[in-house]
C-alpha atoms as a PDB file:
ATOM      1  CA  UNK A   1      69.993 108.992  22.740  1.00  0.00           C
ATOM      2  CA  UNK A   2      68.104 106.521  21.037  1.00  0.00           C
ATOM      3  CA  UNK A   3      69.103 103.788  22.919  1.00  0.00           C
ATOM      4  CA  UNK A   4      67.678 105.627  25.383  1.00  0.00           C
ATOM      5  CA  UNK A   5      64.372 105.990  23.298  1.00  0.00           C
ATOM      6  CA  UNK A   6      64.164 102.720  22.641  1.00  0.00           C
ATOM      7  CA  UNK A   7      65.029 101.279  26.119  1.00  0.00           C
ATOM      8  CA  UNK A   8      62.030 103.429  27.747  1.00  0.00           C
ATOM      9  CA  UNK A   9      59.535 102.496  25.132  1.00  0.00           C
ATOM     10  CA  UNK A  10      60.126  98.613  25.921  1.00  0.00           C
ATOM     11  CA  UNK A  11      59.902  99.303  29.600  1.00  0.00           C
ATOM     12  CA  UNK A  12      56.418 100.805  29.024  1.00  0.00           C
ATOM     13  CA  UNK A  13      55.588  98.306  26.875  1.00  0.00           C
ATOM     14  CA  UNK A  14      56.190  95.713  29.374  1.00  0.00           C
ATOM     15  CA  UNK A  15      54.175  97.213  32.196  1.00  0.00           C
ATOM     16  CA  UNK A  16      51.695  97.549  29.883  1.00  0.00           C
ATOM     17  CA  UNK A  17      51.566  93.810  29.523  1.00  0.00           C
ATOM     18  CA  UNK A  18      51.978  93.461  33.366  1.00  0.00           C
ATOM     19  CA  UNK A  19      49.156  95.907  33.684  1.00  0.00           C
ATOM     20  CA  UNK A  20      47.294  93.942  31.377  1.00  0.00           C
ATOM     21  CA  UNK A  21      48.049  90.498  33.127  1.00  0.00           C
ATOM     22  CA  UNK A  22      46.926  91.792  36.635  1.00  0.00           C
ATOM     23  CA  UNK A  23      43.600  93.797  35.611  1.00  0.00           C
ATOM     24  CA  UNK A  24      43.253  89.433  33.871  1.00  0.00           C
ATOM     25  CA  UNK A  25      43.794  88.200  37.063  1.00  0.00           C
ATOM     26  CA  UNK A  26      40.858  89.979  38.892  1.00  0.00           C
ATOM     27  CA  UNK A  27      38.420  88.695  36.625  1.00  0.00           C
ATOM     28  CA  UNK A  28      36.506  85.467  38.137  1.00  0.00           C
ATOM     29  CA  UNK A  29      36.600  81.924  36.073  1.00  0.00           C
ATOM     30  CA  UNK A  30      34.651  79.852  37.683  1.00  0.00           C
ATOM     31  CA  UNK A  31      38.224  78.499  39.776  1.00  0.00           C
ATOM     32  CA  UNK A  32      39.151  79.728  43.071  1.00  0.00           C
ATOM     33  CA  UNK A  33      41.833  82.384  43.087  1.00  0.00           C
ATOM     34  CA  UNK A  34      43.031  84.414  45.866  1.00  0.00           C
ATOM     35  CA  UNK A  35      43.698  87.448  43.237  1.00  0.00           C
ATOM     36  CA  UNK A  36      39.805  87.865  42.621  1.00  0.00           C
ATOM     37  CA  UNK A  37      40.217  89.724  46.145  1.00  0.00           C
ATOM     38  CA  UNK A  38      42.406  92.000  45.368  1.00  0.00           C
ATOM     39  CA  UNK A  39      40.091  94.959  44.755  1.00  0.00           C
ATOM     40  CA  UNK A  40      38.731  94.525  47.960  1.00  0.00           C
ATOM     41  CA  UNK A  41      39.310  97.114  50.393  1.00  0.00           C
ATOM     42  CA  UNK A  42      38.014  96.859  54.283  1.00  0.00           C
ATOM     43  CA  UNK A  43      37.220  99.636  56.553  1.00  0.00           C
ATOM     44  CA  UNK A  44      39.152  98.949  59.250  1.00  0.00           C
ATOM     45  CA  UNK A  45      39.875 101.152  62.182  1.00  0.00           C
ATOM     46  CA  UNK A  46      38.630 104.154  60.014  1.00  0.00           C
ATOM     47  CA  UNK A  47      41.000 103.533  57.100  1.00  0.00           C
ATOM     48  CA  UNK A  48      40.334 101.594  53.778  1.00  0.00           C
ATOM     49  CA  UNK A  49      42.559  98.859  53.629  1.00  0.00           C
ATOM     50  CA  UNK A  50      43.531  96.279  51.220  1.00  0.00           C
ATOM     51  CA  UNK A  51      41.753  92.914  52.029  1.00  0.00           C
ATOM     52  CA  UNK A  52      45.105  91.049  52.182  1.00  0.00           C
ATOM     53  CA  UNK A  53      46.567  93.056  54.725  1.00  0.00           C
ATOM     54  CA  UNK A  54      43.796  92.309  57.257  1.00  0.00           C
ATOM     55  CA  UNK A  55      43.433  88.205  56.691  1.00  0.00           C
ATOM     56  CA  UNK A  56      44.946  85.689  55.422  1.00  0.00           C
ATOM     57  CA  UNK A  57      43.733  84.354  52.164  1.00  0.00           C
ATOM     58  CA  UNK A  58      43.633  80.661  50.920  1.00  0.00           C
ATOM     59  CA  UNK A  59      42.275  78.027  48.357  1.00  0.00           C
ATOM     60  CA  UNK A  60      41.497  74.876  50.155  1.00  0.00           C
ATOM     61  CA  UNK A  61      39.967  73.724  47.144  1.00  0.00           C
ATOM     62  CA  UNK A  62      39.608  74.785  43.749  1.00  0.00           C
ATOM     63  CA  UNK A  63      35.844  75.477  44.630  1.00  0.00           C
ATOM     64  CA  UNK A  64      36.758  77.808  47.567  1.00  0.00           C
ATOM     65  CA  UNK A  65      38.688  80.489  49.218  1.00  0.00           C
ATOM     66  CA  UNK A  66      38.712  80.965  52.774  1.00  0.00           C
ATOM     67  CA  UNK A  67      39.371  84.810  54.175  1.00  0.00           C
ATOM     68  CA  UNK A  68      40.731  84.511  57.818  1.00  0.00           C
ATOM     69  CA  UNK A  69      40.761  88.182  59.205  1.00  0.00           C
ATOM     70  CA  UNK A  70      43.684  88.324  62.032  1.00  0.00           C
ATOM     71  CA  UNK A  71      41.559  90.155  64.557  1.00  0.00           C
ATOM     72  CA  UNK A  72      38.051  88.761  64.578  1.00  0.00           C
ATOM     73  CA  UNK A  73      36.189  91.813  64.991  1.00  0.00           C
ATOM     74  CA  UNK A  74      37.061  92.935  60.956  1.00  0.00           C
ATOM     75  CA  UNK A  75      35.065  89.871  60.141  1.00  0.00           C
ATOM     76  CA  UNK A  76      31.826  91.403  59.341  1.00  0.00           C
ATOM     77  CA  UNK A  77      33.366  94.441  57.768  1.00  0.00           C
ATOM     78  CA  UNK A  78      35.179  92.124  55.529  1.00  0.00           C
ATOM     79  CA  UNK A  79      32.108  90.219  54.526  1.00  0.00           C
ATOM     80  CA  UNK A  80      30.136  93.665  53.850  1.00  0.00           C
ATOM     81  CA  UNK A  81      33.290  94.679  51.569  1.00  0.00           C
ATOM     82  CA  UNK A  82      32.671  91.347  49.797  1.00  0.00           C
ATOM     83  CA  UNK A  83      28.778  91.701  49.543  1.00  0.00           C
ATOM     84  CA  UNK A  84      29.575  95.296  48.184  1.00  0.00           C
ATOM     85  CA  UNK A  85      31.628  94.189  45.530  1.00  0.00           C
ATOM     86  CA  UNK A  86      30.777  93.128  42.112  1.00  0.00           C
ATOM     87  CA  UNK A  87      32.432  90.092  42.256  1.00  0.00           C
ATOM     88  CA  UNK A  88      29.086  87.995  43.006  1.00  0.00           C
ATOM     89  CA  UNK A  89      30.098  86.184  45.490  1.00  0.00           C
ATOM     90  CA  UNK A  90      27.827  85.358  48.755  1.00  0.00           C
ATOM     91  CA  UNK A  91      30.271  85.087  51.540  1.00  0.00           C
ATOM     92  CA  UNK A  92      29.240  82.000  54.683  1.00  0.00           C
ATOM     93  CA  UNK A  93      30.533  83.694  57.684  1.00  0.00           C
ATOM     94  CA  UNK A  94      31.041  81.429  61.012  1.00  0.00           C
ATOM     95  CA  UNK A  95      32.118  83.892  63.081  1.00  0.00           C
ATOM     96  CA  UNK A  96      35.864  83.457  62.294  1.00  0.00           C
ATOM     97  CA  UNK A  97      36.252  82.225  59.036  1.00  0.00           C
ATOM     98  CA  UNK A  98      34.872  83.525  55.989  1.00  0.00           C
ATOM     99  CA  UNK A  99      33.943  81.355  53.295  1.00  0.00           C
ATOM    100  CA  UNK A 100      33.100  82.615  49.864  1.00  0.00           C
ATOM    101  CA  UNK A 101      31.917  79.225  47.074  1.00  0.00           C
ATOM    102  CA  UNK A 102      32.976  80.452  43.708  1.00  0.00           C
ATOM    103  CA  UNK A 103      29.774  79.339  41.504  1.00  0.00           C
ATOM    104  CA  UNK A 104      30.465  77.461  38.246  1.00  0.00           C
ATOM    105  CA  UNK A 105      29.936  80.044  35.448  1.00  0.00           C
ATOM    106  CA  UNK A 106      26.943  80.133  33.292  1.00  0.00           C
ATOM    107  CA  UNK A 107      27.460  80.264  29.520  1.00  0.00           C
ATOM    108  CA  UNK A 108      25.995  83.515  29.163  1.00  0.00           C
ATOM    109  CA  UNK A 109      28.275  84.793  32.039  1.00  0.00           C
ATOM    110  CA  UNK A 110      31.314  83.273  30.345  1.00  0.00           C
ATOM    111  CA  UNK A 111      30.825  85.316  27.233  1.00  0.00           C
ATOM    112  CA  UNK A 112      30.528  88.787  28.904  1.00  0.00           C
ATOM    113  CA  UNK A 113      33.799  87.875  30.870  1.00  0.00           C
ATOM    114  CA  UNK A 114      35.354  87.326  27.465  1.00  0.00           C
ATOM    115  CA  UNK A 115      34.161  90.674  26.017  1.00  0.00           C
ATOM    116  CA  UNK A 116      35.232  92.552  28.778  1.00  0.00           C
ATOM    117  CA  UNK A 117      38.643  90.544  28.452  1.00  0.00           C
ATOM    118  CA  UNK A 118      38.972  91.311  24.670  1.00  0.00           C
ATOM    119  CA  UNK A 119      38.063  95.172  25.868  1.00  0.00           C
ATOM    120  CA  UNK A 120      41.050  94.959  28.450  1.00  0.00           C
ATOM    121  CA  UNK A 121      43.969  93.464  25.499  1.00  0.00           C
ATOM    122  CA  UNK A 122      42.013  96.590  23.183  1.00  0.00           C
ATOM    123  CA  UNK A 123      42.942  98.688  25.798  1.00  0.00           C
ATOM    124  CA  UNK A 124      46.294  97.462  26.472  1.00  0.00           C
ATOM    125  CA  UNK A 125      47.029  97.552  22.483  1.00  0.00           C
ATOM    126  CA  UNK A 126      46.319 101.292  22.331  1.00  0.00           C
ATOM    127  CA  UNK A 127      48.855 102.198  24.916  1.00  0.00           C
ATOM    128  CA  UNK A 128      51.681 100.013  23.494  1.00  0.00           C
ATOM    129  CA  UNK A 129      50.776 102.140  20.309  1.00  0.00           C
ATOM    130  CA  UNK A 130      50.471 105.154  21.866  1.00  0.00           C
ATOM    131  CA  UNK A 131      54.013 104.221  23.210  1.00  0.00           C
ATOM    132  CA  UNK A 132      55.061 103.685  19.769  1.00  0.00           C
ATOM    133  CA  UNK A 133      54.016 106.757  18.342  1.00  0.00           C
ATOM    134  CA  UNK A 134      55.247 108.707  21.383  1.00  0.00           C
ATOM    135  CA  UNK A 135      59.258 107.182  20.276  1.00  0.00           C
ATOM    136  CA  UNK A 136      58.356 107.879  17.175  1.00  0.00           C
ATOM    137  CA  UNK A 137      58.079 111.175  17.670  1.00  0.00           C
ATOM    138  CA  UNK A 138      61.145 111.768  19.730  1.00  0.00           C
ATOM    139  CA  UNK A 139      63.143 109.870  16.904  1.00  0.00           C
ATOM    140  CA  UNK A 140      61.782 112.283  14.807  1.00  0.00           C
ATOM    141  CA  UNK A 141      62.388 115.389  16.630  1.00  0.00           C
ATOM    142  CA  UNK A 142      65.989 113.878  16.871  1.00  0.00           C
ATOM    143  CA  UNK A 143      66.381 113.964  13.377  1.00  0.00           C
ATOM    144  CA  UNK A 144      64.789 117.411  12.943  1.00  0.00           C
ATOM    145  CA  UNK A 145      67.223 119.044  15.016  1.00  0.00           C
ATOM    146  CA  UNK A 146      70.439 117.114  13.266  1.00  0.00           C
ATOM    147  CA  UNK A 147      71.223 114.862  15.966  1.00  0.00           C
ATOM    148  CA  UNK A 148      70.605 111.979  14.157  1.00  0.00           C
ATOM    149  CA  UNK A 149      71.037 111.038  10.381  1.00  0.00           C
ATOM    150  CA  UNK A 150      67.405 110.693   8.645  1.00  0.00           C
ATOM    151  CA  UNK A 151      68.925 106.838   8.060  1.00  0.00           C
ATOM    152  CA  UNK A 152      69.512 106.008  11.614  1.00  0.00           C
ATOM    153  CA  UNK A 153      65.685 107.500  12.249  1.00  0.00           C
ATOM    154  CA  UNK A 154      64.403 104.853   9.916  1.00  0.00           C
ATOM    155  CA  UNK A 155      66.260 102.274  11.471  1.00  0.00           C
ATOM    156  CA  UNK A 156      65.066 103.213  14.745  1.00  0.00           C
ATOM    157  CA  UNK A 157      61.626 103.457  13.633  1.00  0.00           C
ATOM    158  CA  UNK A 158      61.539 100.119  12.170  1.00  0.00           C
ATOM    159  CA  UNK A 159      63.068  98.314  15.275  1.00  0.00           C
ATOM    160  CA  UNK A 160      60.386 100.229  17.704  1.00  0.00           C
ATOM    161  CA  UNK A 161      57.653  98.832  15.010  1.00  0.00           C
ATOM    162  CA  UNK A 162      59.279  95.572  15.596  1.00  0.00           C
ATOM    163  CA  UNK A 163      58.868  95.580  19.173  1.00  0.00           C
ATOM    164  CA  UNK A 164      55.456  97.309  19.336  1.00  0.00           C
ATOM    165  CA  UNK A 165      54.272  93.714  16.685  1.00  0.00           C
ATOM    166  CA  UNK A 166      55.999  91.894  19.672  1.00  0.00           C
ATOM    167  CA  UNK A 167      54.132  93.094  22.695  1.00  0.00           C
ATOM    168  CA  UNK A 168      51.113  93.291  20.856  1.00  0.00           C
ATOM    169  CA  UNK A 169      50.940  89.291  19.624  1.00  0.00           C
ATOM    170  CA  UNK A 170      51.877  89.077  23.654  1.00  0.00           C
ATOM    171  CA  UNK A 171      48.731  90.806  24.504  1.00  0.00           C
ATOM    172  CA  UNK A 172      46.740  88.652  22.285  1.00  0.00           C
ATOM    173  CA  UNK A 173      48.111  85.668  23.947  1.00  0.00           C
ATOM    174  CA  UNK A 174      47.463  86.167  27.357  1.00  0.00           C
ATOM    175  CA  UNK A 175      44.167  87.337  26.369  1.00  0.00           C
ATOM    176  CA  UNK A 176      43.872  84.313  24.374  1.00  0.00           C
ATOM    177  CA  UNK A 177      44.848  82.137  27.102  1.00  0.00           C
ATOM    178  CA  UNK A 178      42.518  83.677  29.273  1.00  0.00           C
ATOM    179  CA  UNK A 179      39.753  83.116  27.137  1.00  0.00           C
ATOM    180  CA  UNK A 180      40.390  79.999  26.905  1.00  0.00           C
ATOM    181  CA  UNK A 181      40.277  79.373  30.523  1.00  0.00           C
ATOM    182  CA  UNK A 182      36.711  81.167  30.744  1.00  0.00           C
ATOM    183  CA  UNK A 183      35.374  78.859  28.362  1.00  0.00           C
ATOM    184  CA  UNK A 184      36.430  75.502  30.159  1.00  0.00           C
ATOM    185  CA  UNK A 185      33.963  74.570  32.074  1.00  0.00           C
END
């Protein structure tokens, strides 16, 4: 039973920090990156579709990504998807290829992406505690109804803490790291 508890809390945990790394990914720093378009979704054929499954997607450079739609008449429905996201970018169609110049980042632009980043870890830190205080809880409710001994609930308790300090300084790394990158210019 609490193994139990404790296994499920560090699964959450983790796909709280892969939640945490993908929202990261999305967020433009002034290098080319074929997950900035994964928002993007394309009216195609009456359906909204994910970008990616109606063109390929490369970096020729790290200055550029190139959308190639498989069937050329999605390419100006993929370049108004682009326009009408807030990714800033101004796509150069040529009628087969689109091409979308990822601008260097101003300063000022830099230091918004970084607030919104530390908002995003924030974010991520509540629900690894709210996590933590939901195992809590069932270790406690564990103990209230004599299945455990109030000893093992301490122990428990102190190795979720444990964990929850681990996932958090993860957090703060990636976030870290990713701060780091916006700032490089």
């Amino acid at each position: 039973m609490l193994e139990e508890v404790s296994n499920k809390a560090k699964e959450s945990m983790e796909k709280s920090i892969e939640a945490l790394h993908h929202e990261l990914s999305t967020i433009r720093t002034g290098k080319a990156n074929p997950a900035l378009l994964d928002s993007i979704r394309v009216e195609y054929y009456g359906d909204k579709v994910p970008l990616k499954q109606v063109a390929n997607i490369a970096v020729p450079d790290p200055r550029t990504i190139t959308v190639q739609p498989w069937d050329k008449s999605a390419v100006a429905e993929i370049e108004r998807a682009i326009l009408a996201s807030d990714l800033g970018l101004n796509p150069q169609n040529d009628g087969t290829t689109i091409r979308l110049p990822i601008p260097v980042l101003t300063e000022e632009r830099r230091k918004d992406l970084a607030k919104i980043v530390k908002r995003m870890c924030e974010e991520s830190k509540v629900a690894i505690r709210n996590i933590r205080r939901d195992a809590n809880d069932r270790i406690k409710k564990l103990e209230k109804e004599h299945e455990i001994s109030e000893d093992n609930m301490h122990t428990k308790q102190t190795e979720i803490q444990e964990m929850t300090d681990t996932f958090i300084k993860k957090a703060d790394d990636t976030v870290a790291a990713k701060e780091k990158e916006l700032m490089e210019l």
